[in-house]
N, C-alpha and C. Protein backbone atom coordinates (compact mmCIF):
# COMPACT_ATOMS: atom_id res chain seq x y z
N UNK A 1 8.50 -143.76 10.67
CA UNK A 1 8.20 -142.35 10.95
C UNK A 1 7.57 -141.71 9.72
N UNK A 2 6.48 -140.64 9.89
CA UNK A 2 6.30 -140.73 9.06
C UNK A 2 6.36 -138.91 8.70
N UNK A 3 6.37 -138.60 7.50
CA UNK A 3 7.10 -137.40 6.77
C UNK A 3 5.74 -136.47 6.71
N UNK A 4 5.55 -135.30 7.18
CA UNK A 4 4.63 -134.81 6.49
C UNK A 4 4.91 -133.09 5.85
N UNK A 5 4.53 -133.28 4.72
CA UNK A 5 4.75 -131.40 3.57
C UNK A 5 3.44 -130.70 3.78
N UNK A 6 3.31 -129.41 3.71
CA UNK A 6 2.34 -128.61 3.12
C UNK A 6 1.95 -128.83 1.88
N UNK A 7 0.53 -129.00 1.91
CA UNK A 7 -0.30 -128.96 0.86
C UNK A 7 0.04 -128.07 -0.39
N UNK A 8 0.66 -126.71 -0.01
CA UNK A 8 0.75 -126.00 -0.94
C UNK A 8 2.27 -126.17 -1.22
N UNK A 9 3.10 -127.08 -1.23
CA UNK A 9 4.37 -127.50 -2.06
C UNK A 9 3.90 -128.49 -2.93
N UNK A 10 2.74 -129.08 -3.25
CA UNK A 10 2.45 -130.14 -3.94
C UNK A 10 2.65 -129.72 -5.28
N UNK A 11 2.48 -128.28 -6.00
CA UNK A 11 2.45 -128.03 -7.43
C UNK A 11 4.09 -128.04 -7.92
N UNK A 12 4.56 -127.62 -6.62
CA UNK A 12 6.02 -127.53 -6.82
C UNK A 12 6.77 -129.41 -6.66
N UNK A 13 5.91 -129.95 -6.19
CA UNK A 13 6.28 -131.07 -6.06
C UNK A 13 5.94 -131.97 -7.59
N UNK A 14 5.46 -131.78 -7.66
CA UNK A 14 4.53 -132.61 -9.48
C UNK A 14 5.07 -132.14 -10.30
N UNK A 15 5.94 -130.85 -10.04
CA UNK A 15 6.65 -129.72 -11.35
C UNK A 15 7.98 -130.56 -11.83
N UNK A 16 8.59 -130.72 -10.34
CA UNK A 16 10.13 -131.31 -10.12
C UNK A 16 10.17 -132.98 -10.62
N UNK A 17 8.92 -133.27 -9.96
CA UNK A 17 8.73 -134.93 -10.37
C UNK A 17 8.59 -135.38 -11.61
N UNK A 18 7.77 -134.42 -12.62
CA UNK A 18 7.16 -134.58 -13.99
C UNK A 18 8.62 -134.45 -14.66
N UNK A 19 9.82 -133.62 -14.10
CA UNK A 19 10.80 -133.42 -14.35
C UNK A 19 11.60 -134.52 -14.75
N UNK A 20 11.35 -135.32 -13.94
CA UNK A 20 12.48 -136.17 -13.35
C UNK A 20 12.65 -137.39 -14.65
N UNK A 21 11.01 -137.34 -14.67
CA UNK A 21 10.49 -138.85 -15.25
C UNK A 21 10.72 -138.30 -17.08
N UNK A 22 11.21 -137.23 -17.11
CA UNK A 22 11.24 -136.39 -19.06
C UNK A 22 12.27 -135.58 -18.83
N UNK A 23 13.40 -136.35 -19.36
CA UNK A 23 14.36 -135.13 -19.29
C UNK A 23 14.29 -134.25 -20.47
N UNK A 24 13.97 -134.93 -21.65
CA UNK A 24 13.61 -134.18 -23.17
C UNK A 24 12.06 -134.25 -23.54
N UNK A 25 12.08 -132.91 -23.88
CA UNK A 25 10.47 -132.78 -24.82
C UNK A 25 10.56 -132.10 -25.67
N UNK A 26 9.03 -131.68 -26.11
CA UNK A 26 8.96 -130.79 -26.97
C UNK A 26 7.84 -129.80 -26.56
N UNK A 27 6.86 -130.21 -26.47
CA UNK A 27 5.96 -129.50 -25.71
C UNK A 27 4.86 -128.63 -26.61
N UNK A 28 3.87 -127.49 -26.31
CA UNK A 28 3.77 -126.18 -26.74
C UNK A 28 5.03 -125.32 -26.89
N UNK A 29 4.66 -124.62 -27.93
CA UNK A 29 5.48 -123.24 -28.05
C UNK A 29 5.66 -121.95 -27.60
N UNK A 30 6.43 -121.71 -26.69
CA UNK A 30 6.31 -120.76 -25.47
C UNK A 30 6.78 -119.43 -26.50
N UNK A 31 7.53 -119.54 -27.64
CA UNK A 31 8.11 -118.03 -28.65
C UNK A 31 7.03 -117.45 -29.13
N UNK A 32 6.57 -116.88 -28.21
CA UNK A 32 5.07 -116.51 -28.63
C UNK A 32 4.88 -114.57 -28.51
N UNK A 33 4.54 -114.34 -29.45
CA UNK A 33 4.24 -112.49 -29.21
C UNK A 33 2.67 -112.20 -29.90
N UNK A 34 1.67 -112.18 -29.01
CA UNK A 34 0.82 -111.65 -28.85
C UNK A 34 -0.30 -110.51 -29.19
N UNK A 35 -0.54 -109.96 -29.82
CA UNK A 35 -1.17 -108.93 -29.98
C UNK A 35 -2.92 -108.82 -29.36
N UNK A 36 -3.29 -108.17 -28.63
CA UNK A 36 -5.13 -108.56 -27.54
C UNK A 36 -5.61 -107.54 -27.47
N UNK A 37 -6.79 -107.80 -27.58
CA UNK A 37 -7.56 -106.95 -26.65
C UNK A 37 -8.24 -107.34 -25.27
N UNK A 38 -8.44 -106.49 -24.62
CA UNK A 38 -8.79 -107.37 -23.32
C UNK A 38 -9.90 -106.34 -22.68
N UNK A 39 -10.77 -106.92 -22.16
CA UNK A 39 -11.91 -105.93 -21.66
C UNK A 39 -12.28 -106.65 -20.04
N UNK A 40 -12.33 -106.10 -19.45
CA UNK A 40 -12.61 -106.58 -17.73
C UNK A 40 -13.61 -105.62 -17.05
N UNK A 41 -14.60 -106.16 -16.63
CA UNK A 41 -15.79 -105.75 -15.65
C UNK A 41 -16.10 -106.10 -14.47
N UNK A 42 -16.18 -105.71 -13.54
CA UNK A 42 -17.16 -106.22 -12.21
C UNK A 42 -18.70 -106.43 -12.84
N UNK A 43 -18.91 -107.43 -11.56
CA UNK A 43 -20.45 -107.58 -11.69
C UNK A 43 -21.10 -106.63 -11.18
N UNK A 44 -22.17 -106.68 -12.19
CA UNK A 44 -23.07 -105.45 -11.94
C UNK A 44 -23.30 -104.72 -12.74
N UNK A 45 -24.63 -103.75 -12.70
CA UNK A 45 -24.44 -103.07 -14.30
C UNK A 45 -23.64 -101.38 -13.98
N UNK A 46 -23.50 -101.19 -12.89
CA UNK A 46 -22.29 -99.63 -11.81
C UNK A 46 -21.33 -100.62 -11.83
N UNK A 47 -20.77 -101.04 -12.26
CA UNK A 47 -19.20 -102.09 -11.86
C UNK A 47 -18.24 -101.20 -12.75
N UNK A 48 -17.13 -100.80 -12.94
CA UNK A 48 -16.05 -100.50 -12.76
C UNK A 48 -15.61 -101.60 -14.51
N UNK A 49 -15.11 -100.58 -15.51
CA UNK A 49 -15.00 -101.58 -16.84
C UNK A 49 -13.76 -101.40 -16.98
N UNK A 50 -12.80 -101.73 -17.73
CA UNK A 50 -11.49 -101.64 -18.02
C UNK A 50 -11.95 -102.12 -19.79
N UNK A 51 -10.87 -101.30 -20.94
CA UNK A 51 -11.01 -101.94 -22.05
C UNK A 51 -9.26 -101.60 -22.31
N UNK A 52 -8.02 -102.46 -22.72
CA UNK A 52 -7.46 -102.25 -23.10
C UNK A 52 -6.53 -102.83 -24.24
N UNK A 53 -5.53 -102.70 -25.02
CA UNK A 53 -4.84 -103.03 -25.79
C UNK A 53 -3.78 -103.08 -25.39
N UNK A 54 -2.68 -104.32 -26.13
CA UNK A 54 -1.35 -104.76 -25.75
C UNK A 54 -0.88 -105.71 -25.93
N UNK A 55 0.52 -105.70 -25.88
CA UNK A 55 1.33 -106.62 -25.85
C UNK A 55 1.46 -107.75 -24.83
N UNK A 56 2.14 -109.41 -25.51
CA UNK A 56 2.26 -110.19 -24.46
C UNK A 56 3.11 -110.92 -25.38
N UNK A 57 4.74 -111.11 -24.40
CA UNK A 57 5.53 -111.76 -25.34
C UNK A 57 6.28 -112.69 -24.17
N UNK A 58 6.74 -113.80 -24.80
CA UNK A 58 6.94 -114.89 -23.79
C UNK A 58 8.21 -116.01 -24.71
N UNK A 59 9.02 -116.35 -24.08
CA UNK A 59 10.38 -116.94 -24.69
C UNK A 59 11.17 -118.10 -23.70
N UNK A 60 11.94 -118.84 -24.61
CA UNK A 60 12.44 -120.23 -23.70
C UNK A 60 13.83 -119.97 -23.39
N UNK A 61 14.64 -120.37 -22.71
CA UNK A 61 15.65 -120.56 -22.76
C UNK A 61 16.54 -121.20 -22.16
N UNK A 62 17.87 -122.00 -22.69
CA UNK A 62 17.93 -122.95 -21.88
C UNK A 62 17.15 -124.25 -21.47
N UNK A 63 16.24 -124.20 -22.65
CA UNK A 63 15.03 -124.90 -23.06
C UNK A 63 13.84 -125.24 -21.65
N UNK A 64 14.36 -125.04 -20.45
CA UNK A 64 13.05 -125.18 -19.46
C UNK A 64 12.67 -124.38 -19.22
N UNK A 65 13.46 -122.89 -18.77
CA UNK A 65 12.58 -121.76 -17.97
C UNK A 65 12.29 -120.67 -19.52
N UNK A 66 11.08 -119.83 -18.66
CA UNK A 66 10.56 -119.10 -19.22
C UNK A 66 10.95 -117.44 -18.94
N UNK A 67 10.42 -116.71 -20.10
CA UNK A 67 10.90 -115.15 -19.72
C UNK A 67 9.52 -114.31 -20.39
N UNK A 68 9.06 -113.65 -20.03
CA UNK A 68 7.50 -112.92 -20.19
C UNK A 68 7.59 -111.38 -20.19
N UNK A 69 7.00 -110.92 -20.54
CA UNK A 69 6.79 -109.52 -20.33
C UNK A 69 5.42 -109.24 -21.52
N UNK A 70 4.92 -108.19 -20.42
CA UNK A 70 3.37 -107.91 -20.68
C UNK A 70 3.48 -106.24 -20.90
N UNK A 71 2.40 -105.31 -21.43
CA UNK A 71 1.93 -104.03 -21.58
C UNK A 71 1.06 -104.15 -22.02
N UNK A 72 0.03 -103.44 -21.34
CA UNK A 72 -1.49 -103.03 -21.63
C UNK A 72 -1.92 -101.56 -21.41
N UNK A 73 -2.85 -100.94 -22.21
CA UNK A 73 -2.99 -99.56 -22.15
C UNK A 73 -4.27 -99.66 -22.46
N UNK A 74 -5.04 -98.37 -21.88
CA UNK A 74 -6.81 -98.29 -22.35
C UNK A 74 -7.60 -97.36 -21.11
N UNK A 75 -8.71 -97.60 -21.42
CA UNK A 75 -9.35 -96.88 -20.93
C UNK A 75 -10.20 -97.56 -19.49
N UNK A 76 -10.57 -96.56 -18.70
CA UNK A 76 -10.82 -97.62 -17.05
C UNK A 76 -12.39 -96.44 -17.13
N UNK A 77 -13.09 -97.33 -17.08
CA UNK A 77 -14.40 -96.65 -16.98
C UNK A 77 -15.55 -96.88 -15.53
N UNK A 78 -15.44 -95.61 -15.28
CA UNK A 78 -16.72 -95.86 -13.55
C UNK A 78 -18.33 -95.64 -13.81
N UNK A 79 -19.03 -95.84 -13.72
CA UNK A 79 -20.29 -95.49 -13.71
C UNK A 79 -21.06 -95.37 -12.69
N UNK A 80 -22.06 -94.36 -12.67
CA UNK A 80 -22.55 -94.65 -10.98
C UNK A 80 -24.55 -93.66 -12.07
N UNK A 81 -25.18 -93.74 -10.89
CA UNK A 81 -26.56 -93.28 -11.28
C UNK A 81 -26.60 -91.92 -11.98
N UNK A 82 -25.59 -91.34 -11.41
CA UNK A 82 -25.26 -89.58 -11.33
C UNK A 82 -24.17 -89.05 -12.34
N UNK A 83 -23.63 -90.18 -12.68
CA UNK A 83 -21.96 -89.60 -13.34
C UNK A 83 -21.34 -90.44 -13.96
N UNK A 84 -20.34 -90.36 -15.00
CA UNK A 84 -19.67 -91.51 -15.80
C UNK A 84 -18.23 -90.74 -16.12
N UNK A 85 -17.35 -91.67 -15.35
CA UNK A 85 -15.99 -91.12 -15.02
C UNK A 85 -15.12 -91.91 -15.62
N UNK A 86 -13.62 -91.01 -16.56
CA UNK A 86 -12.85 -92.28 -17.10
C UNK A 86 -11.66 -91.69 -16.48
N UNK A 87 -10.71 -92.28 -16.96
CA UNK A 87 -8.98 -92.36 -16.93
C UNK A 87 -8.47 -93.52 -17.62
N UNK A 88 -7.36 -93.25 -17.95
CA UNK A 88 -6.43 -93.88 -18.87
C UNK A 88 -5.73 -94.93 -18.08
N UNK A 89 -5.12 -96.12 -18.22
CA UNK A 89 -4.36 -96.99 -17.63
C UNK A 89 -3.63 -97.57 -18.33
N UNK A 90 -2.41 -97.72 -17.31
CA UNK A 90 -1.46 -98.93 -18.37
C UNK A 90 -0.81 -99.55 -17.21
N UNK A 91 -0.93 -101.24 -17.83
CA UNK A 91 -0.21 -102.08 -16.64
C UNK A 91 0.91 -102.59 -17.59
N UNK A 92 2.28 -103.13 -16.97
CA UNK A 92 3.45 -103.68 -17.32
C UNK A 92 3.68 -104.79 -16.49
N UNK A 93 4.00 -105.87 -16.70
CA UNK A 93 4.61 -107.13 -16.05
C UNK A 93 5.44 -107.38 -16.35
N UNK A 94 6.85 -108.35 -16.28
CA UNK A 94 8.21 -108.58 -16.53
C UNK A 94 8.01 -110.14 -15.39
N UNK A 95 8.23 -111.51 -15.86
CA UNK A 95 8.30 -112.34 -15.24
C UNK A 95 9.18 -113.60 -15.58
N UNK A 96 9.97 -114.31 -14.63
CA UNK A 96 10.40 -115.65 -15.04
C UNK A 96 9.59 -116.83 -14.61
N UNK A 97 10.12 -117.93 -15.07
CA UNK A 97 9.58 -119.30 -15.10
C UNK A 97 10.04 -120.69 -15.39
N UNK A 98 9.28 -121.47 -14.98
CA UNK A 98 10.00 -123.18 -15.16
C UNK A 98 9.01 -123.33 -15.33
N UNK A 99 9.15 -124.55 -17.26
CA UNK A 99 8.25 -125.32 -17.43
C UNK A 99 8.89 -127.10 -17.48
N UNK A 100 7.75 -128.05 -17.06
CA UNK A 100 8.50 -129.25 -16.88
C UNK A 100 7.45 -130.16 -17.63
N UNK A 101 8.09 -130.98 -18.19
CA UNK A 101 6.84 -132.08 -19.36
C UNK A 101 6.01 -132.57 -18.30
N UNK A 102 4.67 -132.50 -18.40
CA UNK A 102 3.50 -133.27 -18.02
C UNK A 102 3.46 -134.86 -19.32
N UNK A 103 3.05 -134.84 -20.24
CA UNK A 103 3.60 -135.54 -21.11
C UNK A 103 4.23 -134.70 -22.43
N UNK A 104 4.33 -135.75 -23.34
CA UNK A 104 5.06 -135.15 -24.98
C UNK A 104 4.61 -133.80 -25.39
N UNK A 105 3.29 -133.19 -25.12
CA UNK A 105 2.57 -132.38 -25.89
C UNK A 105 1.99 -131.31 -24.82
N UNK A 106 2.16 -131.52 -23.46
CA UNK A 106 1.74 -130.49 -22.47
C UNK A 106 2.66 -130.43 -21.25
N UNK A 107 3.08 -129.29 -21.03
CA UNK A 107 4.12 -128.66 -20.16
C UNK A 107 3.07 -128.07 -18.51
N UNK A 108 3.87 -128.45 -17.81
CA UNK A 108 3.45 -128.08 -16.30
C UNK A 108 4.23 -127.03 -15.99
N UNK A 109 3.71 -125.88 -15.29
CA UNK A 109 4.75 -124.36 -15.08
C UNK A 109 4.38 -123.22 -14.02
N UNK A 110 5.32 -122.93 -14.08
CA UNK A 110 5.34 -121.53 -12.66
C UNK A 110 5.73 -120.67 -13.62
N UNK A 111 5.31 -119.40 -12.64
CA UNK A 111 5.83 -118.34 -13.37
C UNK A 111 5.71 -117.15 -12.08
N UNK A 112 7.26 -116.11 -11.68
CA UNK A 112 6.44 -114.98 -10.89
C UNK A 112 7.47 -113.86 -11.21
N UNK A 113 6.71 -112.50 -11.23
CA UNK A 113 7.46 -110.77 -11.40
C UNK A 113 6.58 -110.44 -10.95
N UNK A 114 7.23 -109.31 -11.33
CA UNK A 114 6.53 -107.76 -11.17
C UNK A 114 5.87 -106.96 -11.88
N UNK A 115 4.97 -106.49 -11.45
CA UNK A 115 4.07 -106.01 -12.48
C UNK A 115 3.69 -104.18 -11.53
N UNK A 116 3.12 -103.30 -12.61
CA UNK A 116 3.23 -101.89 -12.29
C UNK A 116 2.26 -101.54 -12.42
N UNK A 117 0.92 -100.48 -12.13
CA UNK A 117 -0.07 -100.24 -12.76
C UNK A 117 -0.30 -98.94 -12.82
N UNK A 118 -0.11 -97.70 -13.89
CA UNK A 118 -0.30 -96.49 -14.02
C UNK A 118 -1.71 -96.51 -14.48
N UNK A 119 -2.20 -95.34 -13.24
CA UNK A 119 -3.41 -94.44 -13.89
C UNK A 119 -3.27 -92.83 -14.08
N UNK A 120 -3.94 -92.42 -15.52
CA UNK A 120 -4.16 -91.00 -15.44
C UNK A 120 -5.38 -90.53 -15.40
N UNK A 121 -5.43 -89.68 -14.28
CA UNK A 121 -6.74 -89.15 -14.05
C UNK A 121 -7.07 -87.75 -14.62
N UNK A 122 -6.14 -87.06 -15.66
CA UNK A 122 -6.37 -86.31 -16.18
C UNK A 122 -5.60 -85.16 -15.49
N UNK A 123 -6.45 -84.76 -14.47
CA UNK A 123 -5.66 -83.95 -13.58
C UNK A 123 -4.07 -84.12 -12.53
N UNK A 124 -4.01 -85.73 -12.45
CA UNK A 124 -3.37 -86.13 -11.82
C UNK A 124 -3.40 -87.64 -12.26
N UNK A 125 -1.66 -88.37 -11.79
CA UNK A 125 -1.48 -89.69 -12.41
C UNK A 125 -1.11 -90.40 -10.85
N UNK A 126 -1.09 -91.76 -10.83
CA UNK A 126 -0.95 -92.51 -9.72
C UNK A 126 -0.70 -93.86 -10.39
N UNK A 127 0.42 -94.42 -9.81
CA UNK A 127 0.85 -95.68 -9.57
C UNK A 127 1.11 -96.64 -8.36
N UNK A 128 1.23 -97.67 -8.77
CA UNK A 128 1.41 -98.80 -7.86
C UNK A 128 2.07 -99.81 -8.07
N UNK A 129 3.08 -100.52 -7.77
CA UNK A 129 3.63 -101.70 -7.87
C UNK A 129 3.52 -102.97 -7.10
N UNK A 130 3.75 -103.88 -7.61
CA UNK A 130 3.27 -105.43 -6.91
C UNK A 130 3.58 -106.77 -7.16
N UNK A 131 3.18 -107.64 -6.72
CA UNK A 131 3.90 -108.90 -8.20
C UNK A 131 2.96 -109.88 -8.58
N UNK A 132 3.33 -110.63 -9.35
CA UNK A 132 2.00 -111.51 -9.47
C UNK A 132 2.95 -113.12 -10.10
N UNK A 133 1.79 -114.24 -9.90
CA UNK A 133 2.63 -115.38 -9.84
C UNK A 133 1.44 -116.21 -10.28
N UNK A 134 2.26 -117.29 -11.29
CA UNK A 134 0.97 -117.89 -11.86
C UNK A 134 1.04 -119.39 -11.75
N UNK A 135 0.37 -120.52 -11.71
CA UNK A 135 0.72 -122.14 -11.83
C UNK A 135 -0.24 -122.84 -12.65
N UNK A 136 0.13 -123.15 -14.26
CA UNK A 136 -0.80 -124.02 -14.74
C UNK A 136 -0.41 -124.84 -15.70
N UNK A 137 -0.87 -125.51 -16.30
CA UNK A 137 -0.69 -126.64 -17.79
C UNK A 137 -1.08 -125.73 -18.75
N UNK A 138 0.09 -125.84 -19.73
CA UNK A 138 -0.39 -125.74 -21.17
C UNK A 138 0.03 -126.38 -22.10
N UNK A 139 -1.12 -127.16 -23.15
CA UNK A 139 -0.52 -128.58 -24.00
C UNK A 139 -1.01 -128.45 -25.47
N UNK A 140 -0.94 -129.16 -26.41
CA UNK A 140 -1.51 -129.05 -27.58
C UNK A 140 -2.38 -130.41 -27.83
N UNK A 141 -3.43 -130.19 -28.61
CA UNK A 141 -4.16 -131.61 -29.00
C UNK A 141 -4.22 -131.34 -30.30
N UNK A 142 -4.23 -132.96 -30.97
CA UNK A 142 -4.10 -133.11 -31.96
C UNK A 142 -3.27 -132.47 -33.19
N UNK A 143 -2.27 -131.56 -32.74
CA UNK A 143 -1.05 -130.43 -33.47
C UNK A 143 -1.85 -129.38 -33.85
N UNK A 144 -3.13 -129.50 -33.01
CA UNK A 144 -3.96 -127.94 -33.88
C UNK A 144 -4.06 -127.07 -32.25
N UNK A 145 -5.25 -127.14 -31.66
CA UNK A 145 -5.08 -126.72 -30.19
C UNK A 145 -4.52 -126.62 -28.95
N UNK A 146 -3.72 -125.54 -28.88
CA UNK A 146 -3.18 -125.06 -27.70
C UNK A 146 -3.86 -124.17 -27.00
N UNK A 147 -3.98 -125.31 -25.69
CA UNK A 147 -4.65 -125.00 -24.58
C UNK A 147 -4.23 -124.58 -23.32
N UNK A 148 -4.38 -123.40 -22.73
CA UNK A 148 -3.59 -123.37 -21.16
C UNK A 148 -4.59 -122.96 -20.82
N UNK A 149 -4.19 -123.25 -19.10
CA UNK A 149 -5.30 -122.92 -18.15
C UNK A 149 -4.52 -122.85 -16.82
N UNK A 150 -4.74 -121.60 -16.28
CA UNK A 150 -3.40 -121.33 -14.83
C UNK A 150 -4.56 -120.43 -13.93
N UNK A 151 -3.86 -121.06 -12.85
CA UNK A 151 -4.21 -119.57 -11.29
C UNK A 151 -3.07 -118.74 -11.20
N UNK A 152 -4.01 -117.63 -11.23
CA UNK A 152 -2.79 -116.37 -10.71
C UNK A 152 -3.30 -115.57 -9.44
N UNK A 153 -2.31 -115.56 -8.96
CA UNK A 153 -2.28 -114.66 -7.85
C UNK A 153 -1.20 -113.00 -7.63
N UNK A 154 -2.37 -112.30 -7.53
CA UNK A 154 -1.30 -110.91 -7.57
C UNK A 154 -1.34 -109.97 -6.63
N UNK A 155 -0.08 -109.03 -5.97
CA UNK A 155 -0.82 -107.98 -5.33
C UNK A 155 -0.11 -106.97 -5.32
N UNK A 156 -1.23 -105.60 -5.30
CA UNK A 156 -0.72 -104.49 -5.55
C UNK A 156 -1.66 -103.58 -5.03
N UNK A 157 -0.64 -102.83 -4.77
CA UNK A 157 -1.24 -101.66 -3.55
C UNK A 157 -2.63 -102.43 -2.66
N UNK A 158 -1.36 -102.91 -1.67
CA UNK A 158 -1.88 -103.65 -0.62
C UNK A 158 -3.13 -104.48 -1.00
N UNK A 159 -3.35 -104.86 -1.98
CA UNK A 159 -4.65 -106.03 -2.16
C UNK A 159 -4.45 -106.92 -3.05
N UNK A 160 -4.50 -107.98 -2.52
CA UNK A 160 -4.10 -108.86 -3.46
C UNK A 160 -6.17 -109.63 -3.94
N UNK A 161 -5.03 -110.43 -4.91
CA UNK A 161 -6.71 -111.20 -6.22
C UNK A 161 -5.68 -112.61 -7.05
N UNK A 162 -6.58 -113.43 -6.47
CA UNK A 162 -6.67 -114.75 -7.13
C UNK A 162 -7.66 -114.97 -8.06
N UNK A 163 -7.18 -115.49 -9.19
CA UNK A 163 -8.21 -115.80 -10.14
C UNK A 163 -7.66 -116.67 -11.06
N UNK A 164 -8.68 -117.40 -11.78
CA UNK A 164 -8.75 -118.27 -12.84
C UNK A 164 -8.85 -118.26 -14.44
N UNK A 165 -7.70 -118.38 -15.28
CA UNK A 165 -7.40 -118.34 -16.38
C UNK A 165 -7.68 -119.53 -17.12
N UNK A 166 -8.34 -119.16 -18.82
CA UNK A 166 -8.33 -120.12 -19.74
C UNK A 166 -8.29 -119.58 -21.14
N UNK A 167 -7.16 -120.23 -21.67
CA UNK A 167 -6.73 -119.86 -23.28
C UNK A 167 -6.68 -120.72 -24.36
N UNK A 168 -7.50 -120.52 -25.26
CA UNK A 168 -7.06 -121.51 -26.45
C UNK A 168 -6.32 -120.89 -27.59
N UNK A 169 -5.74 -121.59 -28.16
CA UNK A 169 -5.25 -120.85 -29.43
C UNK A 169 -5.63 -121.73 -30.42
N UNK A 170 -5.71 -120.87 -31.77
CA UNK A 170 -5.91 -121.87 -33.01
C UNK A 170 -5.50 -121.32 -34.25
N UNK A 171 -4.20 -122.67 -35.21
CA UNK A 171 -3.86 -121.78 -35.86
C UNK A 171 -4.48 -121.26 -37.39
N UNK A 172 -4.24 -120.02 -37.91
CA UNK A 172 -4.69 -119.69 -38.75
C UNK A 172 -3.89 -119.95 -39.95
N UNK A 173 -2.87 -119.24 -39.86
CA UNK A 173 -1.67 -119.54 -40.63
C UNK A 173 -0.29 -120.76 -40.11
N UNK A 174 0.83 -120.94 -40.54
CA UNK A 174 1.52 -121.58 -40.33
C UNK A 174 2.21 -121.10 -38.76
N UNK A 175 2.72 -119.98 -38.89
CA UNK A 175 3.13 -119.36 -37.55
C UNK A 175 2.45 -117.95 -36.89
N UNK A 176 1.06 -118.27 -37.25
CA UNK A 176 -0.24 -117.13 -37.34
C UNK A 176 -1.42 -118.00 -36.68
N UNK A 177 -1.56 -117.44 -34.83
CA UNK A 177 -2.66 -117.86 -34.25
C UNK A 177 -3.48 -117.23 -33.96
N UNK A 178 -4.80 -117.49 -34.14
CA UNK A 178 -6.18 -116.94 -33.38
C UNK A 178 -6.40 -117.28 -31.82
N UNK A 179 -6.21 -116.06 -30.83
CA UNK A 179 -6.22 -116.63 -29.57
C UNK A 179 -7.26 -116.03 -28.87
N UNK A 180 -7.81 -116.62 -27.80
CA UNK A 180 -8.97 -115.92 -27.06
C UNK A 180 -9.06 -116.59 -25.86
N UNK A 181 -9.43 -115.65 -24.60
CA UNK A 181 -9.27 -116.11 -23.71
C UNK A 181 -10.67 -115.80 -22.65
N UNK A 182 -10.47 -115.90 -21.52
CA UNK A 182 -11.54 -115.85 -20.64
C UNK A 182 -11.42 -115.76 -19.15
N UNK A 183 -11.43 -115.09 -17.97
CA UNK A 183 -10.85 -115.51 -16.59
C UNK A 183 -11.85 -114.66 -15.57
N UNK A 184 -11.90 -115.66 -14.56
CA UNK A 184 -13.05 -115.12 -13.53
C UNK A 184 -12.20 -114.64 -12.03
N UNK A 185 -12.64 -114.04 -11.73
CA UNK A 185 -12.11 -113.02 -10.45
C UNK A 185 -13.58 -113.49 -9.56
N UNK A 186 -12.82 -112.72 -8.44
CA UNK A 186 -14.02 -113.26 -6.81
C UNK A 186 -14.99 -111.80 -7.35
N UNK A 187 -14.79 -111.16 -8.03
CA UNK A 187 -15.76 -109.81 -8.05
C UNK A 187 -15.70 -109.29 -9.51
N UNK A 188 -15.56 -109.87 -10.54
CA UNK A 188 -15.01 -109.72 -11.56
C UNK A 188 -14.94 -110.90 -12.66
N UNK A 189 -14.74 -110.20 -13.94
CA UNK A 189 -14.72 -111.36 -15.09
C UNK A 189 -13.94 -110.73 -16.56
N UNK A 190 -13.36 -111.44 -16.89
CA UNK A 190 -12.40 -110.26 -18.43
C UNK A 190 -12.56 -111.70 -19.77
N UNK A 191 -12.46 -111.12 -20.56
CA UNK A 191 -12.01 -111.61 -21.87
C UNK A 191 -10.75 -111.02 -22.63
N UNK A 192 -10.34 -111.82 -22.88
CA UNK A 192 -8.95 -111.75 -24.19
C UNK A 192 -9.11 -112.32 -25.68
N UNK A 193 -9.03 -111.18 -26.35
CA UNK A 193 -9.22 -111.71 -28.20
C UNK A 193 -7.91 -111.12 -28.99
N UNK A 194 -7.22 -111.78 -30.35
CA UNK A 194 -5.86 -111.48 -30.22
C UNK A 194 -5.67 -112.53 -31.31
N UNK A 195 -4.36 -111.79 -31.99
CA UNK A 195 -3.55 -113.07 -32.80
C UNK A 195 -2.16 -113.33 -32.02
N UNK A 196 -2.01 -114.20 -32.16
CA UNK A 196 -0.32 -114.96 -31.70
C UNK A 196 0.34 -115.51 -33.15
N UNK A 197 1.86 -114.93 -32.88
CA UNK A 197 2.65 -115.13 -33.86
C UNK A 197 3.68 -115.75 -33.11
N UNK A 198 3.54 -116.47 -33.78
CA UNK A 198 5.01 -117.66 -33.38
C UNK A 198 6.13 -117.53 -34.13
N UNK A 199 7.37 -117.82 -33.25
CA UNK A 199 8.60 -118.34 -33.90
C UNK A 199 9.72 -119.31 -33.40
């Protein structure tokens, strides 16, 4: 007889399995606090800009799962032929996670919370809440580059967005990284630049 799963338990399936076969590692270093900037645009030269600043701090415990929390603040910029409109924004995330050895030096992982998104429009403020959930590898080569690369999926106020993440880090100092990142959206594209401090 024969057994058949959904396609989409397979990440969860490779997570548990990679598990099985490493009960001890070491991995990347998840004690990580962040400092970025981050700038996000639609395509187009009227597209809708975001530029903001913030925090991103992320911790182990219990040595497999993960604990995250994000804040970003800045400015959300509209443009159109006729007019150039801003407001202020700030998003917050709060998330857990399981990471499981892929091999010695790169970890396989989930991650899902909640995340909030305040705007002020000057005259008036508006929020929204939602969650967002992420699945990817992140490993080190050669003890210098740490690399991740994840899909996230999020939604808030009723719309959700899948998109594609990629981060390198490199270190500068001993527990002092240079990080920068990059991620494409179905209508959209952002960058991340930033030091990471480890401990």
């Amino acid at each position: 007889m024969k057994h058949r799963y959904p396609i989409c338990l397979l990440p969860l399936f490779l997570l548990f399995s990679s598990n099985a076969a490493a009960e001890t590692f070491q991995g990347p270093n998840w004690n990580t606090l962040d400092l970025l900037y981050h700038h996000e645009a639609g395509r187009g030269s009227n597209a809708p800009k975001a530029d903001l600043g913030g925090l991103r701090g992320t911790a182990t415990f219990k040595e497999r799962w993960l604990i995250g929390v994000e804040a970003f603040g800045g400015e959300l910029t509209s443009t159109s032929e006729l007019s150039r409109s801003t407001a202020t924004a700030y998003q917050t995330a709060a998330y857990v996670g399981y990471r499981s050895a892929a091999s010695e030096q790169a970890d396989l992982y989930v991650t899902a919370g909640a995340m909030r998104v305040d705007v002020d429009f000057g005259q008036f403020t508006a929020w929204q809440s939602g969650f967002l959930s992420r699945a990817g590898m992140r490993g080190v080569i050669d003890n210098t580059w740490d690399l991740n690369a994840y899909l996230q999926y999020s939604y808030v106020n009723r719309s959700s967005a899948t998109s594609l993440h990629a981060e390198a880090r490199y270190p500068l100092f001993e527990r002092v990284h240079l990080v920068a990142g990059a991620a494409m959206y179905a209508r959209a594209y952002s960058g991340t630049f930033g030091i990471s401090i480890q401990f």
